[in-house]
PDB file of N, CA and C in Angstrom:
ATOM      1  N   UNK A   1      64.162 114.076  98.268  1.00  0.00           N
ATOM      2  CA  UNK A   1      62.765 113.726  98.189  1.00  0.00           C
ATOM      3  C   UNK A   1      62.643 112.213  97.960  1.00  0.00           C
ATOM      4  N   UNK A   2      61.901 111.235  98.930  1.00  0.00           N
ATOM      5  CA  UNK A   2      61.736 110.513  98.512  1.00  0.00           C
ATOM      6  C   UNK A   2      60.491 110.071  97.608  1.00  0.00           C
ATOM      7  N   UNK A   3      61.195 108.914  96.831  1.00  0.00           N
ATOM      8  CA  UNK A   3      60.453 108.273  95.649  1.00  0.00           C
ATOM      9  C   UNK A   3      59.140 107.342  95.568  1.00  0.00           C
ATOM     10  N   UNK A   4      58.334 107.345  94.967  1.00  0.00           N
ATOM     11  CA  UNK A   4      56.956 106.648  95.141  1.00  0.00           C
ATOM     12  C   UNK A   4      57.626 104.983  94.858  1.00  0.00           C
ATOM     13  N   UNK A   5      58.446 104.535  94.188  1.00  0.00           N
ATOM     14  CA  UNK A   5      59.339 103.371  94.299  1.00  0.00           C
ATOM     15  C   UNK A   5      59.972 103.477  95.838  1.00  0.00           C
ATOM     16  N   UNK A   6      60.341 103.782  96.105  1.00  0.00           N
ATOM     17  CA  UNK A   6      61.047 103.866  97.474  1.00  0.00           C
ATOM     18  C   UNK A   6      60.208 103.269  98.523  1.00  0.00           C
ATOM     19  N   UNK A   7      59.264 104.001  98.314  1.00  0.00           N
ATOM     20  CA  UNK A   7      58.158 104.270  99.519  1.00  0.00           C
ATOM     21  C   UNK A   7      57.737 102.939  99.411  1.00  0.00           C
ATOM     22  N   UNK A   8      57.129 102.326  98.066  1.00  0.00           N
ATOM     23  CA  UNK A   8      56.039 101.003  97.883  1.00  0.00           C
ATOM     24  C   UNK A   8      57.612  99.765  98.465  1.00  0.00           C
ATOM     25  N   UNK A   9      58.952 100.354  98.063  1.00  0.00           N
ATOM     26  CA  UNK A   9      60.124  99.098  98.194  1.00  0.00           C
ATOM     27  C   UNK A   9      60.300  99.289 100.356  1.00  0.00           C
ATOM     28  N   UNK A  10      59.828 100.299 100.807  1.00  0.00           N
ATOM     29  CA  UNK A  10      60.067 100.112 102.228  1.00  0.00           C
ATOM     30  C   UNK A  10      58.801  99.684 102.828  1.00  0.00           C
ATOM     31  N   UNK A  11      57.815 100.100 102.401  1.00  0.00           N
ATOM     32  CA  UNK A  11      56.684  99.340 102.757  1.00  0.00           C
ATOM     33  C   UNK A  11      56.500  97.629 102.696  1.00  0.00           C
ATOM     34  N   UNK A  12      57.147  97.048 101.488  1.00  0.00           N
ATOM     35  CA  UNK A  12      57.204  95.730 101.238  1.00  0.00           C
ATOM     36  C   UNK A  12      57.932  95.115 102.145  1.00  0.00           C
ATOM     37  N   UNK A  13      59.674  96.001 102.338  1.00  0.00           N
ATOM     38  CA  UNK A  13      60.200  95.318 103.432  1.00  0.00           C
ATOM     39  C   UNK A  13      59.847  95.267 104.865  1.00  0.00           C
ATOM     40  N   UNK A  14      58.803  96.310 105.064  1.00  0.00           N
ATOM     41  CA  UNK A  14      58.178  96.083 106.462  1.00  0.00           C
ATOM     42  C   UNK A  14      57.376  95.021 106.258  1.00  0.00           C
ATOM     43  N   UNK A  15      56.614  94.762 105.600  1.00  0.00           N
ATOM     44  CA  UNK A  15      55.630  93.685 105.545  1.00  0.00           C
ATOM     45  C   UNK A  15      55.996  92.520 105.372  1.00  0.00           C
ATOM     46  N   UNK A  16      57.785  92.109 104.670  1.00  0.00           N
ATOM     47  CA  UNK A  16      58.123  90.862 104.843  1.00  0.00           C
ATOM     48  C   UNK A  16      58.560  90.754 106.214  1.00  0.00           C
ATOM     49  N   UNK A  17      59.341  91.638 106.903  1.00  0.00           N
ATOM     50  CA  UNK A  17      59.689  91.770 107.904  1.00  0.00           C
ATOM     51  C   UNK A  17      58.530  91.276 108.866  1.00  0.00           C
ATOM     52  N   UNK A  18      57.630  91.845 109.103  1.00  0.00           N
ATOM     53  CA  UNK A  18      56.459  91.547 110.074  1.00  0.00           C
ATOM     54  C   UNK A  18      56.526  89.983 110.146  1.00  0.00           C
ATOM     55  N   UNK A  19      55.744  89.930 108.481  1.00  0.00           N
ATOM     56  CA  UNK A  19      55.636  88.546 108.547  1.00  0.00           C
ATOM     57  C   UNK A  19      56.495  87.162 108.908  1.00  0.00           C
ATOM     58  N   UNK A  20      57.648  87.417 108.463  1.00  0.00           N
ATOM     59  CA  UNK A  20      58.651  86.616 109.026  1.00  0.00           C
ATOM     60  C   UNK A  20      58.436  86.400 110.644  1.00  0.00           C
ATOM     61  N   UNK A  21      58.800  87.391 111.542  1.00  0.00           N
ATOM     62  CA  UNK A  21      59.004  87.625 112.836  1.00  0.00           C
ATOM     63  C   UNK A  21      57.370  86.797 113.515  1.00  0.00           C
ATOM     64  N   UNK A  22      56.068  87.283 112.852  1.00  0.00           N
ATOM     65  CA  UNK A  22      55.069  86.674 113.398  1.00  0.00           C
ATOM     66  C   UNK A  22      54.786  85.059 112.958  1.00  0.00           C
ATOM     67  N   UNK A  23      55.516  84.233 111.989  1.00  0.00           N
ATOM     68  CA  UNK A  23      55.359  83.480 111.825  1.00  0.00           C
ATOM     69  C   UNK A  23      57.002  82.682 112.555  1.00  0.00           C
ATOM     70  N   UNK A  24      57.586  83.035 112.698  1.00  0.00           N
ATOM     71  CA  UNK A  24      59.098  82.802 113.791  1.00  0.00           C
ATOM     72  C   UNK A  24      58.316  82.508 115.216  1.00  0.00           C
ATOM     73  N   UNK A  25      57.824  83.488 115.420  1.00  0.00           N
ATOM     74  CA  UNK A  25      57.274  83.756 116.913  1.00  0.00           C
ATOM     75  C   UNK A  25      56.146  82.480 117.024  1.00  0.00           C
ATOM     76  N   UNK A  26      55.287  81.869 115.973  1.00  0.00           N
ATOM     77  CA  UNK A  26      54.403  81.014 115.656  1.00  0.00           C
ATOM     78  C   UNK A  26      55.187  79.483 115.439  1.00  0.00           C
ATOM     79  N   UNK A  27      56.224  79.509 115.253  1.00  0.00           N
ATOM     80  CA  UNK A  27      57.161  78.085 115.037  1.00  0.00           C
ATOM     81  C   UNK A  27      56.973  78.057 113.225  1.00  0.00           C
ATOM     82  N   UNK A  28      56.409  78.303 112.831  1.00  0.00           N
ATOM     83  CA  UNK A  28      55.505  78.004 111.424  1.00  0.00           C
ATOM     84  C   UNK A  28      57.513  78.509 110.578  1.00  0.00           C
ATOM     85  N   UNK A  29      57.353  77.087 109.668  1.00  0.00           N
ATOM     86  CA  UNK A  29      58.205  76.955 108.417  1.00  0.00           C
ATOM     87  C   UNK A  29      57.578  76.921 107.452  1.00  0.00           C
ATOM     88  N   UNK A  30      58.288  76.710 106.038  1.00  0.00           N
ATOM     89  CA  UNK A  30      58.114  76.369 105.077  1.00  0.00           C
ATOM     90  C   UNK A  30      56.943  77.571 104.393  1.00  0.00           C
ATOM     91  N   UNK A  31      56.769  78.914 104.909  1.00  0.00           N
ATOM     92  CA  UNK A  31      55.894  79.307 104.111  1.00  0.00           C
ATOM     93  C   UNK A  31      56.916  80.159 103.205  1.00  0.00           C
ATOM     94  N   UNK A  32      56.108  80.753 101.611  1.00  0.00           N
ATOM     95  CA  UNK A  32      57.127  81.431 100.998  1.00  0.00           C
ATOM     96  C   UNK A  32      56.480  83.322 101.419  1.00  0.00           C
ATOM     97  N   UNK A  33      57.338  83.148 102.316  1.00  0.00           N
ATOM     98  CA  UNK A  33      57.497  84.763 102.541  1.00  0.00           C
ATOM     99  C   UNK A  33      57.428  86.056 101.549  1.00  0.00           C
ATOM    100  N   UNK A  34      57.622  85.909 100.586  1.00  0.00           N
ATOM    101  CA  UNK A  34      58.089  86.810  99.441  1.00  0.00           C
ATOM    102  C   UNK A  34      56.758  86.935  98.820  1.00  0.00           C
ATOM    103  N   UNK A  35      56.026  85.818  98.489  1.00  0.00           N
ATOM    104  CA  UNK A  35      54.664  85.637  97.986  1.00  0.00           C
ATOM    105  C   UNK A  35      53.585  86.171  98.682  1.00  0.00           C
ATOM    106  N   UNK A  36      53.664  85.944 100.206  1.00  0.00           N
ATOM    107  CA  UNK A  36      52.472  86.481 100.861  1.00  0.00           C
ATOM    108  C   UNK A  36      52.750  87.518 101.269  1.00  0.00           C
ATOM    109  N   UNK A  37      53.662  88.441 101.083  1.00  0.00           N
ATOM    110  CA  UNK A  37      54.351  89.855 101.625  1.00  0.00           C
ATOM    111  C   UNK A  37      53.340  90.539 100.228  1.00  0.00           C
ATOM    112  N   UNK A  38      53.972  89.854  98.684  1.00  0.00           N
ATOM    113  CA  UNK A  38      53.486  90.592  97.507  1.00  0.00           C
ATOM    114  C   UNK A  38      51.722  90.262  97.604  1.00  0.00           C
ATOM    115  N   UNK A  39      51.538  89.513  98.022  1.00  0.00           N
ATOM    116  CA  UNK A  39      49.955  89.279  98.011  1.00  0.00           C
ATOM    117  C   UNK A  39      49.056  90.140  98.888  1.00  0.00           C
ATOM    118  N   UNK A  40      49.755  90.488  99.975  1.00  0.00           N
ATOM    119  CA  UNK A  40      49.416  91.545 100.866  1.00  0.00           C
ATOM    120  C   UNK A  40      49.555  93.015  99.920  1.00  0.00           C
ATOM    121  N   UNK A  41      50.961  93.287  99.494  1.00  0.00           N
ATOM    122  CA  UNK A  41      50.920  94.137  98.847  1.00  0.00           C
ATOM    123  C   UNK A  41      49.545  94.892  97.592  1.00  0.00           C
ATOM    124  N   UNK A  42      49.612  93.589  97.107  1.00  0.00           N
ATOM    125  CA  UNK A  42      48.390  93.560  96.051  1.00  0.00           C
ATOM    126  C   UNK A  42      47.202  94.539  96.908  1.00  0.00           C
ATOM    127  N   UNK A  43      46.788  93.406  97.727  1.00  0.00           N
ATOM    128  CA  UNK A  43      45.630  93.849  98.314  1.00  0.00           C
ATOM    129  C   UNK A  43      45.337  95.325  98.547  1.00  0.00           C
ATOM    130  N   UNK A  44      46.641  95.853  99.434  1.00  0.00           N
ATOM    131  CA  UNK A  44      46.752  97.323  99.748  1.00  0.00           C
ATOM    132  C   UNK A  44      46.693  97.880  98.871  1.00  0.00           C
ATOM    133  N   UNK A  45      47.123  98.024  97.321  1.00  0.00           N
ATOM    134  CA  UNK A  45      47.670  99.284  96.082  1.00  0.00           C
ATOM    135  C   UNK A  45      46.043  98.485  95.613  1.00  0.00           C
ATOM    136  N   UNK A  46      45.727  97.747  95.785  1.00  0.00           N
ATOM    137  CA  UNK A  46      43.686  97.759  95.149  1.00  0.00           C
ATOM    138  C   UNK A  46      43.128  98.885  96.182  1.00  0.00           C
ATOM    139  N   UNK A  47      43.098  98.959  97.152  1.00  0.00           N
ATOM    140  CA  UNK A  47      42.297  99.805  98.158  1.00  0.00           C
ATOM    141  C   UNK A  47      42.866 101.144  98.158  1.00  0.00           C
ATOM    142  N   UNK A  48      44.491 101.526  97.805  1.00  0.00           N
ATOM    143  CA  UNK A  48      44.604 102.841  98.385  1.00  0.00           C
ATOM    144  C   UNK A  48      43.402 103.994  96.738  1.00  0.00           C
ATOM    145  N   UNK A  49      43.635 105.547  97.304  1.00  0.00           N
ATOM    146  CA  UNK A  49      42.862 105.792  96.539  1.00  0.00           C
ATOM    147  C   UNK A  49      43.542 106.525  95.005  1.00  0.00           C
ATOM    148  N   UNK A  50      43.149 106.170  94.408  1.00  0.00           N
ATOM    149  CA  UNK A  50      43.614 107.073  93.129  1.00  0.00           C
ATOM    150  C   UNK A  50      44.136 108.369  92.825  1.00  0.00           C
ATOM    151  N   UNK A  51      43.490 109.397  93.971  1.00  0.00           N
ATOM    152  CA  UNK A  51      43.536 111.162  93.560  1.00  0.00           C
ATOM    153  C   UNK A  51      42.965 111.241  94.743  1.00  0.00           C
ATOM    154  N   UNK A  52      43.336 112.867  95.163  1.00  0.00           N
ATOM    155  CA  UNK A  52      43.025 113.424  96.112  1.00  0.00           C
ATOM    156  C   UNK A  52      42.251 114.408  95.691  1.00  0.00           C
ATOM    157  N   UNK A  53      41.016 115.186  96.339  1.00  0.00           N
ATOM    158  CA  UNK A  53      41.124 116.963  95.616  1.00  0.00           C
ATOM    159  C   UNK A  53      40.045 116.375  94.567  1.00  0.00           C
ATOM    160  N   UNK A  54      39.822 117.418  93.677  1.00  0.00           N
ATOM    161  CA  UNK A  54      38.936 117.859  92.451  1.00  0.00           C
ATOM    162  C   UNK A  54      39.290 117.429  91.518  1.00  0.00           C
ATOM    163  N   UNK A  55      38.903 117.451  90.167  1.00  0.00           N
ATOM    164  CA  UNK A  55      39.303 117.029  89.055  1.00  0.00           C
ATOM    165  C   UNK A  55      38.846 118.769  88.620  1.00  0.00           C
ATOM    166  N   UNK A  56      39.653 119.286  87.658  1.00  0.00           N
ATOM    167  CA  UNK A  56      39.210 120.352  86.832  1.00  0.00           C
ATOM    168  C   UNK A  56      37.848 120.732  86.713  1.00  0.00           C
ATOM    169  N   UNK A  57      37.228 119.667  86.068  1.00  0.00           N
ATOM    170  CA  UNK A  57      35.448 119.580  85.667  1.00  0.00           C
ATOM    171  C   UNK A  57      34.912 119.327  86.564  1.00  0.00           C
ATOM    172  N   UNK A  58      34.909 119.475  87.871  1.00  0.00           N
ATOM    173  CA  UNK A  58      34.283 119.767  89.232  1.00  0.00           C
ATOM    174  C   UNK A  58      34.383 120.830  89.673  1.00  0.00           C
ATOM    175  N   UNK A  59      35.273 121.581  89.088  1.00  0.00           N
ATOM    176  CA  UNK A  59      35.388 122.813  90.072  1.00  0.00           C
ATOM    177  C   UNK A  59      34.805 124.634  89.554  1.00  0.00           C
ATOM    178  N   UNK A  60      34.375 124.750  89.840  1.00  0.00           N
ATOM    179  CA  UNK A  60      32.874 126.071  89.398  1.00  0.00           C
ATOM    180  C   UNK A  60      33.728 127.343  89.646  1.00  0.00           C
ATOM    181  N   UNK A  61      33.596 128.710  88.865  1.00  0.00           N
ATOM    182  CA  UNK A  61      33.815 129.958  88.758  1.00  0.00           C
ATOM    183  C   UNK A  61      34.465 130.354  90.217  1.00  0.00           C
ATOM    184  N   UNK A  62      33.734 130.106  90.949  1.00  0.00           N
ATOM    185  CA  UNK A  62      34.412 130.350  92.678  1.00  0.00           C
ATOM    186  C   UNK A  62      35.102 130.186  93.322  1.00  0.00           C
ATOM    187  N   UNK A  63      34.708 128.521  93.119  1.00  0.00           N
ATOM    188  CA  UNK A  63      35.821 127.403  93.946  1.00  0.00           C
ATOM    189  C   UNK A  63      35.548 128.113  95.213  1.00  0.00           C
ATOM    190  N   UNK A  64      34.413 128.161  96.198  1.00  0.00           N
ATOM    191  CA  UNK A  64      34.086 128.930  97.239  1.00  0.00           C
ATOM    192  C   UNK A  64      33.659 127.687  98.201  1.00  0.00           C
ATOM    193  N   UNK A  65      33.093 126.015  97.584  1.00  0.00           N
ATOM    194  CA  UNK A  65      32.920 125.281  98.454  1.00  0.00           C
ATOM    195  C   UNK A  65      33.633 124.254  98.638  1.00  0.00           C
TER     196      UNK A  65
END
């Protein structure tokens, strides 16, 4: 099974990865890769969502809807 560490550590390396290659492909030096990979990162783990589904105290005798 993979790990919620795993997952956020292969996601990062795709995203340095990208970035490298599109800024290679651009001529562009001197940026720090590592920083704008984690800054991207940031951005994404603000937006994804918290919980899926119900919370307990939402859910009624039925649970029919």
């Amino acid at each position: 099974m993979v790990m919620a560490d795993e997952v956020v550590a292969s996601r990062r390396e795709s995203i340095t990865t990208a970035i490298r290659a599109e800024l290679q492909r651009q001529g562009v030096s001197g940026v720090d890769i590592e920083a704008l990979a984690e800054a991207i990162e940031t951005a994404i783990a603000a937006h994804a969502p918290l919980s899926e589904g119900r919370h307990p105290d939402e859910l009624n005798a039925t649970n029919d809807d």
